[in-house]
Protein backbone atom coordinates (compact mmCIF):
# COMPACT_ATOMS: atom_id res chain seq x y z
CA UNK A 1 65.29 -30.99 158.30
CA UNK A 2 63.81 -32.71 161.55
CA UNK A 3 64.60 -29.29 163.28
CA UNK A 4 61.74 -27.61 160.85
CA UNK A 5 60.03 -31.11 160.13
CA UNK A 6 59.30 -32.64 163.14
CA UNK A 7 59.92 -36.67 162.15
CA UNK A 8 57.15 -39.30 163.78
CA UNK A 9 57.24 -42.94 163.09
CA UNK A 10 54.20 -44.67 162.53
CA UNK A 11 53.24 -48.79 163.24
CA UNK A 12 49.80 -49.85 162.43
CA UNK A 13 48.80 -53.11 163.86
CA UNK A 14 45.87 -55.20 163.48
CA UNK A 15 42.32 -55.19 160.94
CA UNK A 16 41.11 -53.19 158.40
CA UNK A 17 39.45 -50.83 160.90
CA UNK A 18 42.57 -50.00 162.93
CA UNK A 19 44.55 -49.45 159.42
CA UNK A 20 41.78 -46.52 158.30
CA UNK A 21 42.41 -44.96 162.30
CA UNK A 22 46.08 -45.20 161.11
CA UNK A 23 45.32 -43.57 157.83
CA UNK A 24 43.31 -40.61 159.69
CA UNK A 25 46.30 -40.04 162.09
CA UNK A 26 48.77 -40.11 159.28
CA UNK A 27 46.72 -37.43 157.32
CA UNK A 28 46.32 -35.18 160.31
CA UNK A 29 50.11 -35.26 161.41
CA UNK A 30 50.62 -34.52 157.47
CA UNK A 31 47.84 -31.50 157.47
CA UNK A 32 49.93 -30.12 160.72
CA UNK A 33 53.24 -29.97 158.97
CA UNK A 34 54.63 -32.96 160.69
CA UNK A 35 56.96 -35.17 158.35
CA UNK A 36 56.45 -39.24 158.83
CA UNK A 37 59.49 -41.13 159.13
CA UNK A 38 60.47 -44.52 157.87
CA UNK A 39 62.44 -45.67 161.05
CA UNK A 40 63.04 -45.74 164.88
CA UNK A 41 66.55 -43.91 163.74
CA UNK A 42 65.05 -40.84 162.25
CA UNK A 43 61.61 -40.50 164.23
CA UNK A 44 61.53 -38.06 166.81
CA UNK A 45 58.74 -39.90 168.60
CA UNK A 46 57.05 -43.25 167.35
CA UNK A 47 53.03 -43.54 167.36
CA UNK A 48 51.78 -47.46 167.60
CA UNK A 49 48.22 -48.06 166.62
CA UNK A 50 47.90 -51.59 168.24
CA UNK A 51 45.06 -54.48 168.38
CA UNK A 52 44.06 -56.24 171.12
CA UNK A 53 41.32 -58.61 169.58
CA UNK A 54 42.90 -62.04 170.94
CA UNK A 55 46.06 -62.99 173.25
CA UNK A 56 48.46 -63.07 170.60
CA UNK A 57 47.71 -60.10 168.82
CA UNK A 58 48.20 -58.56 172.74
CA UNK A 59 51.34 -59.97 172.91
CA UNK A 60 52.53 -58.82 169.54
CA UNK A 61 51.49 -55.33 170.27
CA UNK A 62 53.21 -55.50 173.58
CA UNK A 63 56.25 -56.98 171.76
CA UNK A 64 56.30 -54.06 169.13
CA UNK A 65 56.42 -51.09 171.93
CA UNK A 66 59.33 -52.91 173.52
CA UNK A 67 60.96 -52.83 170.56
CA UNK A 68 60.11 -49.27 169.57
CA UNK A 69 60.66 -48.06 173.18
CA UNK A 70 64.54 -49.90 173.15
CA UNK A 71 65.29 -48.69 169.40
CA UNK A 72 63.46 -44.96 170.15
CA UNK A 73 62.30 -44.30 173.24
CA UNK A 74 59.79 -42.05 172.83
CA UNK A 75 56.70 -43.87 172.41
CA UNK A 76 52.90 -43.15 172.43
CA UNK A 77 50.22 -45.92 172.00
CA UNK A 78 46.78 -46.04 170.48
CA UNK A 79 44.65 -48.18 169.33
CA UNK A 80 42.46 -51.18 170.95
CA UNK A 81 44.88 -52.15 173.23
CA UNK A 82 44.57 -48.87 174.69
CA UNK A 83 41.57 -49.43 176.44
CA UNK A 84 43.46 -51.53 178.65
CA UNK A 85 46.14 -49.28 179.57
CA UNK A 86 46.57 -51.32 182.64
CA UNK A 87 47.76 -54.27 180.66
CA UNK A 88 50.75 -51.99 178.56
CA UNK A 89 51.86 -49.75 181.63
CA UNK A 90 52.76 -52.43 183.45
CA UNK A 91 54.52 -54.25 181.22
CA UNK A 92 55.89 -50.66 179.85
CA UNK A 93 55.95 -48.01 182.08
CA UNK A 94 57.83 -45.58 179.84
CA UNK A 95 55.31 -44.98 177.21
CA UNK A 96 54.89 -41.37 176.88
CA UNK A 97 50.88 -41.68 176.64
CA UNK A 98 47.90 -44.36 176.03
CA UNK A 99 44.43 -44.18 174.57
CA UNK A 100 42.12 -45.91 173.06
CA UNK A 101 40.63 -46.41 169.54
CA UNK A 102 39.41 -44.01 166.66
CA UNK A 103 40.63 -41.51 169.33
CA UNK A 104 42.41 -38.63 166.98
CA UNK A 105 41.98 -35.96 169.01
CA UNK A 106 43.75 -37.32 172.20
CA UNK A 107 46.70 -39.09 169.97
CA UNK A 108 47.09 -35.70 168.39
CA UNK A 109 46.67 -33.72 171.81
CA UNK A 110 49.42 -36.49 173.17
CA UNK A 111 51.85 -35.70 170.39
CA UNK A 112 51.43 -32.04 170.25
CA UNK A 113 52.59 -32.71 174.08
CA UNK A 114 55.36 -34.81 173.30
CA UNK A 115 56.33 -32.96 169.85
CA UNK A 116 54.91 -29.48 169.49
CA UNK A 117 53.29 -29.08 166.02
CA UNK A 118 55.42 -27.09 163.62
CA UNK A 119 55.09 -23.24 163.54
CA UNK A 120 53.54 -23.14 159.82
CA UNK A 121 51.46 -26.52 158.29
CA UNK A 122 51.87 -27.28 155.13
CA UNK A 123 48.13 -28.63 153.92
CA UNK A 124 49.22 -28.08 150.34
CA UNK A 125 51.23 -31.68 150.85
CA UNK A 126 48.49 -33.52 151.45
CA UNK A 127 46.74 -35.19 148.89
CA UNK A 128 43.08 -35.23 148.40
CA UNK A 129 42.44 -38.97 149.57
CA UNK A 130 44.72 -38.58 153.18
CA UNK A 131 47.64 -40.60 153.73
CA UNK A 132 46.88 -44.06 152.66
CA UNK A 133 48.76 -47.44 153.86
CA UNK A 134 47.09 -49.65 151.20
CA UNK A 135 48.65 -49.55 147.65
CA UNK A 136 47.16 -46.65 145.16
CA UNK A 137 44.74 -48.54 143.51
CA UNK A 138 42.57 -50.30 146.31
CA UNK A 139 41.83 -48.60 149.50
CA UNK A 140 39.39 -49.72 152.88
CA UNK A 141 36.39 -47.41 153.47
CA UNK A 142 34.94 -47.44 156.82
CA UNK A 143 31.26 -47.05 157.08
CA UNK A 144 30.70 -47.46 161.01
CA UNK A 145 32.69 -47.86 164.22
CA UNK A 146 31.16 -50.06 166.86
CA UNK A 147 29.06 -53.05 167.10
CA UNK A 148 25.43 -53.73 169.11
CA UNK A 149 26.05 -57.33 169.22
CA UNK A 150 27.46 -58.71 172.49
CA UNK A 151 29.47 -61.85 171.12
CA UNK A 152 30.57 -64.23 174.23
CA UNK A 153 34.37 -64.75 172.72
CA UNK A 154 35.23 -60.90 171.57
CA UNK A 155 35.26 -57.58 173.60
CA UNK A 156 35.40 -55.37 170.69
CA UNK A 157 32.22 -53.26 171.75
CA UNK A 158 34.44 -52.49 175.51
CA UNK A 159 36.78 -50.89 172.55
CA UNK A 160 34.61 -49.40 170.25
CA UNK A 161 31.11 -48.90 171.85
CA UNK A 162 28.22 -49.38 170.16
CA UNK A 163 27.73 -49.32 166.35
CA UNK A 164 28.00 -45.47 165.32
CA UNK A 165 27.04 -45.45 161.30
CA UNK A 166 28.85 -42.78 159.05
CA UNK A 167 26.11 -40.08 156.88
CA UNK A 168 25.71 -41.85 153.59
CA UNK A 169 26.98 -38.43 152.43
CA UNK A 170 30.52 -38.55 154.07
CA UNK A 171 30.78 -41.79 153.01
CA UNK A 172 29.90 -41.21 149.58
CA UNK A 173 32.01 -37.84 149.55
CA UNK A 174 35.03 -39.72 150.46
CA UNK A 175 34.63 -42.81 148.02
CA UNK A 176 34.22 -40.09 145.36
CA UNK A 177 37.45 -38.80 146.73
CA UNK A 178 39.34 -41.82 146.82
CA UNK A 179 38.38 -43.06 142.78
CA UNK A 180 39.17 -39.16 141.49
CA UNK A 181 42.60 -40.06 143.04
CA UNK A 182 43.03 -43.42 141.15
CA UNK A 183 41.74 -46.08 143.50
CA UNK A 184 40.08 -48.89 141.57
CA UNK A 185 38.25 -51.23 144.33
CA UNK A 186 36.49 -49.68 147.19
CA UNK A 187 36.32 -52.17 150.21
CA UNK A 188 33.55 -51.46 152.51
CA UNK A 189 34.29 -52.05 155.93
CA UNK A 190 33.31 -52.03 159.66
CA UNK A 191 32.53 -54.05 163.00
CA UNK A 192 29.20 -55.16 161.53
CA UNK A 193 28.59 -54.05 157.55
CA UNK A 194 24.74 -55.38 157.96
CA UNK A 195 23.65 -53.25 160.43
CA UNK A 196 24.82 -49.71 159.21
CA UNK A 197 22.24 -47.15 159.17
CA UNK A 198 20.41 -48.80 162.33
CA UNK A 199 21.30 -46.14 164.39
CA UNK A 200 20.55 -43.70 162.42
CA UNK A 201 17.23 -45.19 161.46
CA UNK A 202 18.57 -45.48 158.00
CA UNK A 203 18.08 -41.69 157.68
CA UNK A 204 18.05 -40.42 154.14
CA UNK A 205 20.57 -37.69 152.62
CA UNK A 206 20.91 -35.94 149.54
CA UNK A 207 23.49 -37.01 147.62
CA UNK A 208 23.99 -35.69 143.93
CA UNK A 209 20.41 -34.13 144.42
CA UNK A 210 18.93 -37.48 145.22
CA UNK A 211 18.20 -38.92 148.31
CA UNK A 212 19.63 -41.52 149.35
CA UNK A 213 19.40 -43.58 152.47
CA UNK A 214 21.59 -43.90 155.42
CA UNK A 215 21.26 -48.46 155.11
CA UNK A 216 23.66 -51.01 153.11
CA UNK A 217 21.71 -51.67 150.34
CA UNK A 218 21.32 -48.30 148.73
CA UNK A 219 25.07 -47.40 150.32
CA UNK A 220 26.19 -50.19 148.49
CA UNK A 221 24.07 -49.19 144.97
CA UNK A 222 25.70 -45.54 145.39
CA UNK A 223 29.31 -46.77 145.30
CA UNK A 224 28.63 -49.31 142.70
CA UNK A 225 27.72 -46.26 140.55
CA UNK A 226 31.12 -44.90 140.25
CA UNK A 227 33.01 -47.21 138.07
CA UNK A 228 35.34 -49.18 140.47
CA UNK A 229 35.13 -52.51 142.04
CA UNK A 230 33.11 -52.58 145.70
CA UNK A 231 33.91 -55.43 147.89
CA UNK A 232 32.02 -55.99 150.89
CA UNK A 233 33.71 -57.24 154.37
CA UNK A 234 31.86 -58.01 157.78
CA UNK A 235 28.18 -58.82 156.52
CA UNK A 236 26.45 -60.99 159.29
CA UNK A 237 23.81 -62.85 157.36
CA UNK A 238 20.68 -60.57 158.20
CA UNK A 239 17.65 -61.06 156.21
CA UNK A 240 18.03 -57.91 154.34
CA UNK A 241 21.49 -59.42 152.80
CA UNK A 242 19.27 -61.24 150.08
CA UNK A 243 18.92 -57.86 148.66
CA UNK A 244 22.60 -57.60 147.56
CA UNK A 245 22.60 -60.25 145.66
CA UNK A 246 21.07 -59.09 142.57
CA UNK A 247 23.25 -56.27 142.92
CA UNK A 248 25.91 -58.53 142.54
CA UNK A 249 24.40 -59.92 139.36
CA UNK A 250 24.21 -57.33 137.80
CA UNK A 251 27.99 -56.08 138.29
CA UNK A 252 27.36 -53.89 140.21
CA UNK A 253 29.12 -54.71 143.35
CA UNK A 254 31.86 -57.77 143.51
CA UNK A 255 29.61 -61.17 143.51
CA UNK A 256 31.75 -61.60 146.94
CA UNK A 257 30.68 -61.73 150.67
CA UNK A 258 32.79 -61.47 153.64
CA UNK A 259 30.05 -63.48 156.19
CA UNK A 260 31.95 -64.16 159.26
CA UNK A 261 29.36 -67.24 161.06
CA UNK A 262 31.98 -68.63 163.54
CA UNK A 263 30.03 -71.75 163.88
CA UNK A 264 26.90 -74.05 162.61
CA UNK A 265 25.76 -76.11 165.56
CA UNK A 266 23.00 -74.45 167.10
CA UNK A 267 24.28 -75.13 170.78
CA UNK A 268 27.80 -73.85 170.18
CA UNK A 269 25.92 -70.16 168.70
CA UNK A 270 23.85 -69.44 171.55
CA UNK A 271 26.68 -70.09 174.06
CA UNK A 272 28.62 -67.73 171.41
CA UNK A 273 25.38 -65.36 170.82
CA UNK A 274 25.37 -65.18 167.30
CA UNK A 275 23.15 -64.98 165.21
CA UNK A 276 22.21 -67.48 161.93
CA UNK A 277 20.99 -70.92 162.16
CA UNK A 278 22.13 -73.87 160.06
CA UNK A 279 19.45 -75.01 157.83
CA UNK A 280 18.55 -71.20 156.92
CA UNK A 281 21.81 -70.30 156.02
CA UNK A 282 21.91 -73.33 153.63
CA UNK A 283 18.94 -72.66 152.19
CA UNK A 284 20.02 -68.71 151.50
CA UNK A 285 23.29 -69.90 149.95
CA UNK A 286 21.75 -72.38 147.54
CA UNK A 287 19.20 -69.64 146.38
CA UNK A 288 22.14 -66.44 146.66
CA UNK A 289 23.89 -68.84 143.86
CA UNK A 290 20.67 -69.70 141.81
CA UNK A 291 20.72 -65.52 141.24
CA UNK A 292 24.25 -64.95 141.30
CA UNK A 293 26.24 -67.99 140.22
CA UNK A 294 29.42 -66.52 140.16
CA UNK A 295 29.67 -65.56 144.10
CA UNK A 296 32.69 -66.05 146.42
CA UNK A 297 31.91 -66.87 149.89
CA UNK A 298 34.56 -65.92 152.42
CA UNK A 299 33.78 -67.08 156.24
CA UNK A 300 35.65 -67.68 159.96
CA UNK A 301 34.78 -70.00 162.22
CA UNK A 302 36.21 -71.37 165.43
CA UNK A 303 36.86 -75.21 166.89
CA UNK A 304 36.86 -75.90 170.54
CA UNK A 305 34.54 -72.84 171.90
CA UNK A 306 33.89 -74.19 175.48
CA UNK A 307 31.22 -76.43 175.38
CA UNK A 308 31.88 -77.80 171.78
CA UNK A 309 31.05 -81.42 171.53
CA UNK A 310 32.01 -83.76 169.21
CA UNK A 311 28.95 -83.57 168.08
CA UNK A 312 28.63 -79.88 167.87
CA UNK A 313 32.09 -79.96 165.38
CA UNK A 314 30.81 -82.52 163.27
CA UNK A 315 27.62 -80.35 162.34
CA UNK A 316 30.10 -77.79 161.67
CA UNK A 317 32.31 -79.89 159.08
CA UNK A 318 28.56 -81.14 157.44
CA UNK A 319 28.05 -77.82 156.77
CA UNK A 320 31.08 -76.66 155.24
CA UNK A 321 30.52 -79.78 152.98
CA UNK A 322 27.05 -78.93 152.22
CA UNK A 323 27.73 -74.93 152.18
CA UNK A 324 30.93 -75.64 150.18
CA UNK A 325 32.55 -71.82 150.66
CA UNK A 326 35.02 -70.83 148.46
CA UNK A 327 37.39 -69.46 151.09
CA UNK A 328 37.63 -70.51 154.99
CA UNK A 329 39.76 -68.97 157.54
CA UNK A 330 39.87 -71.34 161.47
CA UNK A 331 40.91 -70.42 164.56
CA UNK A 332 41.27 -72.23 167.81
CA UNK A 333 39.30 -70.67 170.55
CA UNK A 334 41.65 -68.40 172.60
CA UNK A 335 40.01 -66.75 175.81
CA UNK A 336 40.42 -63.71 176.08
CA UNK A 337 40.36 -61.23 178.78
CA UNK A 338 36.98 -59.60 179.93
CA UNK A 339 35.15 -61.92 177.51
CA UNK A 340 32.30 -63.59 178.91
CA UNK A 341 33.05 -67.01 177.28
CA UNK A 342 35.55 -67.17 180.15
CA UNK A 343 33.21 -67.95 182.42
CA UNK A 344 31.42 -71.02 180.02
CA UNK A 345 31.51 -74.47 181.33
CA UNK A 346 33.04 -77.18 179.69
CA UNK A 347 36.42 -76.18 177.97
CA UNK A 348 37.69 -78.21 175.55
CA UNK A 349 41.55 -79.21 176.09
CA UNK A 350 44.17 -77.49 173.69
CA UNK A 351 45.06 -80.46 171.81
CA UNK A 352 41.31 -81.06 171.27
CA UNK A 353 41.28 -77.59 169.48
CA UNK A 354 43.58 -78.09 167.27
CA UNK A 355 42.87 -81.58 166.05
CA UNK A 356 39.44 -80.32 165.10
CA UNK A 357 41.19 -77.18 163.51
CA UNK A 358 43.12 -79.51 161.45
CA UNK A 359 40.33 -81.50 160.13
CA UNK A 360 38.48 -78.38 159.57
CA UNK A 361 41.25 -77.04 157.08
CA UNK A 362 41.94 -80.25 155.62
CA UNK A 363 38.05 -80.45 154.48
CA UNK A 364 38.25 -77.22 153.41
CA UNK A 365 41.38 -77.46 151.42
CA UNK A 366 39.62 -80.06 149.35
CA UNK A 367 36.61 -78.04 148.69
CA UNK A 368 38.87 -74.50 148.10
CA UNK A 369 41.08 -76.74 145.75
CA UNK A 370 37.71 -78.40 143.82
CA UNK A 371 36.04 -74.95 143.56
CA UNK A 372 38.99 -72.96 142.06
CA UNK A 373 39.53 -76.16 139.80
CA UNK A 374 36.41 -75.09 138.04
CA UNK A 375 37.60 -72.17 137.41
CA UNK A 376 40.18 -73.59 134.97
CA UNK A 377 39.63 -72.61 131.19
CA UNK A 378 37.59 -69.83 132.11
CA UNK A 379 38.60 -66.30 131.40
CA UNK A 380 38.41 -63.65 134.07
CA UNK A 381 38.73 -60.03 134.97
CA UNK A 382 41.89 -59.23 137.17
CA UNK A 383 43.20 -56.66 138.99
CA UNK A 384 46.72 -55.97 138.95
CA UNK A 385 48.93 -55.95 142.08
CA UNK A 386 52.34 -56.30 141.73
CA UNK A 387 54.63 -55.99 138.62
CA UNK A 388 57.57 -57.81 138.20
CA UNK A 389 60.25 -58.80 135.09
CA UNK A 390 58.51 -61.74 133.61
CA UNK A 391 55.19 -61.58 134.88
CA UNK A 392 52.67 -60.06 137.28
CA UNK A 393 50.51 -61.33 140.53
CA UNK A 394 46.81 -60.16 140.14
CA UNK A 395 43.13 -60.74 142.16
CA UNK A 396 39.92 -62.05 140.72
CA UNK A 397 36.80 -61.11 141.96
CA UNK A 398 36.81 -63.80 144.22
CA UNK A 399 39.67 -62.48 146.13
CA UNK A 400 40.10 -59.67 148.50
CA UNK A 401 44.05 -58.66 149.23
CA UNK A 402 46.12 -59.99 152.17
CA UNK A 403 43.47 -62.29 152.89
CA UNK A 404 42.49 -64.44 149.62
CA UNK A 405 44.66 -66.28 147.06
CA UNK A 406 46.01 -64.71 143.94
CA UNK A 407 46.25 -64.82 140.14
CA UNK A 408 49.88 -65.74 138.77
CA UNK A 409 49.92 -64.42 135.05
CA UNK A 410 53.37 -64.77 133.01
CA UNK A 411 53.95 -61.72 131.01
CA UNK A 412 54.39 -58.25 132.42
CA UNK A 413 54.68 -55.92 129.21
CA UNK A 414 52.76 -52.99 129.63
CA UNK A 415 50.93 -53.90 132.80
CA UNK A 416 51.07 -51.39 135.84
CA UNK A 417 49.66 -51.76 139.03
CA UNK A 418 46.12 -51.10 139.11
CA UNK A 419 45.50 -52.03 135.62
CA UNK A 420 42.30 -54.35 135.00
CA UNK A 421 43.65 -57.44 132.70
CA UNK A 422 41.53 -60.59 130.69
CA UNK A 423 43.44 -63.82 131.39
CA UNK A 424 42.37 -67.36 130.88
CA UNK A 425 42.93 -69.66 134.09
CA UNK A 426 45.13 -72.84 133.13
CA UNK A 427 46.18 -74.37 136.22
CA UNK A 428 44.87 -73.97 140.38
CA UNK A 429 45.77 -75.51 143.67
CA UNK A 430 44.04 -74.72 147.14
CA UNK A 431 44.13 -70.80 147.20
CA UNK A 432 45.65 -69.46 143.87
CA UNK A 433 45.41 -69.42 140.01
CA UNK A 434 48.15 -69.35 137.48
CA UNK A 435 47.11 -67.87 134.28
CA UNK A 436 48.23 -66.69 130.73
CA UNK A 437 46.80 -63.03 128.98
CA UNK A 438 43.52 -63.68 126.73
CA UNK A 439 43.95 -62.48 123.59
């Protein structure tokens, strides 16, 4: 079999956005005949799609070809890492190749190299949505690669340039593709959702013999129309944001936002440059849940960016109080190389960091834990996950997968998967919801 199918193992490291560059590699190698293999054992050659966002997630990637390398030996690397090929040939000089991200062509140039493409491909095995590493029902759909923003703390534009927006078409063509093949949420993703279209000055396209322009709102609208849940992830608080809330009132998009604002003291944003100021971001919030009362507000922030005072972090913690998100995600600042941060006065010591992580979480706990407490009593729409004898874990609309809570329902007769299922919340702690079937 691996004489006729050549075998290639696959690891996918990192965000959404490196897992749809996985999926795009995994269709191609499928489209050229090439068979993907579930181990080091049986691979011929294993492919490593890595990240390189912070130190750790460096260190795991690094980690992960050493292990591939000693169980396989025959390894190429993609991915964000590989921009810095510096940093993984000198730690592992026996890679076969290196390159960057959402770089197709040169991963599949490398392993044609490595493991010449089978004689006949067999395109009739792939299915219509592309290999997919996300269960059947939900799937990631990337709208954009790069950013224009030139955030102190990250060097994702070194990776990924500057923002590069999808047509509204392709998009739309492949969302169509993905529900006709059983996907029931849709969630929208890139470096900076907000912003897509810009370069493109929000150009319009026929789609369905209407046009339809190349810009969030109406992209959002579009997928709305076609029956599944749409969850948006990445959406920097621009003024134009305001517009998706009614959408979300309506039902048609998830009342949910993914609004990454890293920090709320004014200081601590220009040293980061971000965008968003305090007071207006309150302000939106209150009148985002006057229209749509049922939103979820995800957001990230980060405790002890050089220069944070005491100060600074407690403007940060009134916030949250004031804001009261539903979910919260904190990390410690971690410099990174060929960030500009690096060179910011003022760092704040390690153990500094984390104590203000802590009290960040613990405040947030509290307000995750009073906020899903309301919930109790009510009856919501889930979406089914996993199955298992005696009952079933599902998501609310407040929750995106991997990175939100879940929905514990006893019961699991004639529920599959995907299924959308009423249940009535009786009980809720800091991040999930345990629940019985309405009816």
């Amino acid at each position: 079999m691996s004489k006729q199918f050549p075998k290639v193992g696959f690891i996918s490291l990192g965000c959404p956005k490196a897992l749809v560059d996985s999926e795009l590699i995994l269709t191609q190698l499928r489209a050229e005949g090439y068979a993907i293999s579930p181990s080091y054992e049986s691979a011929d050659l294993v492919v490593i799609n890595t990240c390189g966002f912070i130190d750790a997630a460096v260190e795991e990637s690094l980690d992960t070809i050493g292990e591939a390398l000693a169980e396989n030996g025959k390894v190429i690397v993609t991915g964000c890492l590989g921009a810095r090929p510096e940093v993984i040939m000198e730690r592992h000089p026996q890679v076969l190749a290196v390159t960057g991200p959402h770089a197709l062509q040169e991963v599949m140039s490398a392993i044609h190299q490595h493991l010449p493409q089978p004689h006949d491909p067999f395109v009739s095995l792939i299915p219509e949505q592309g290999i997919k590493l996300t269960p059947k029902h939900y799937a990631y759909l990337k709208i954009s690669e790069g950013c224009n923003h030139r955030c102190t703390f990250c060097i994702i534009p070194s990776f990924r340039g500057d923002l590069v927006s999808r047509p509204v078409s392709e998009v739309m063509r492949e969302a169509e593709g993905l529900v006709k093949a059983g996907v029931k949420e849709l969630l929208v993703i890139s470096q900076d959702t907000s912003a897509y279209g810009l370069d493109l000055k929000y150009r319009a396209e026929f789609w369905q013999s209407k046009l339809l322009k190349t810009r969030m709102t109406e992209l959002a609208s579009a997928l709305g129309d076609l029956g599944v849940w749409v969850r948006l992830h990445y959406v920097y608080p621009y003024p134009h944001v305001d517009e998706l809330i009614p959408l979300m009132a309506e039902g048609k998009i998830l009342p949910y936002l993914d609004m990454p604002l890293q920090h709320a003291s004014a200081s601590v944003l220009k040293a980061m440059k971000r965008p968003g100021k305090q007071d207006s971001n309150l302000a939106r919030i209150r009148q985002w849940r006057e229209i749509c009362p049922d939103l979820t507000l995800r957001s990230t922030f980060i405790t002890g960016f050089p220069g944070e005072t005491e100060d600074d972090f407690q403007q940060l913690l009134d916030f949250l109080a004031e804001a009261q998100l539903d979910r919260v995600g904190c990390f410690t600042y971690s410099p990174v190389e060929g960030a500009a941060a690096n060179a910011l006065p003022n760092p704040v010591p390690e153990e500094v960091k984390l104590e203000r992580q802590a009290r960040l979480m613990a405040l947030q706990e509290k307000i995750s834990a009073d906020r899903l407490a309301a919930k109790v009593g009510k009856t919501l729409t889930v979406l089914v996950d996993e199955v298992e004898e005696g009952g079933f874990a599902a998501r609310s609309m407040g929750d995106a997968p991997e990175i939100d809570g879940q929905v514990y329902v006893d019961g699991s007769e004639g529920v599959q998967p995907g299924d959308f299922v009423q249940v009535v919340v009786e009980e809720a702690d800091e991040h999930d919801l345990w629940a019985r079937r309405a009816g």
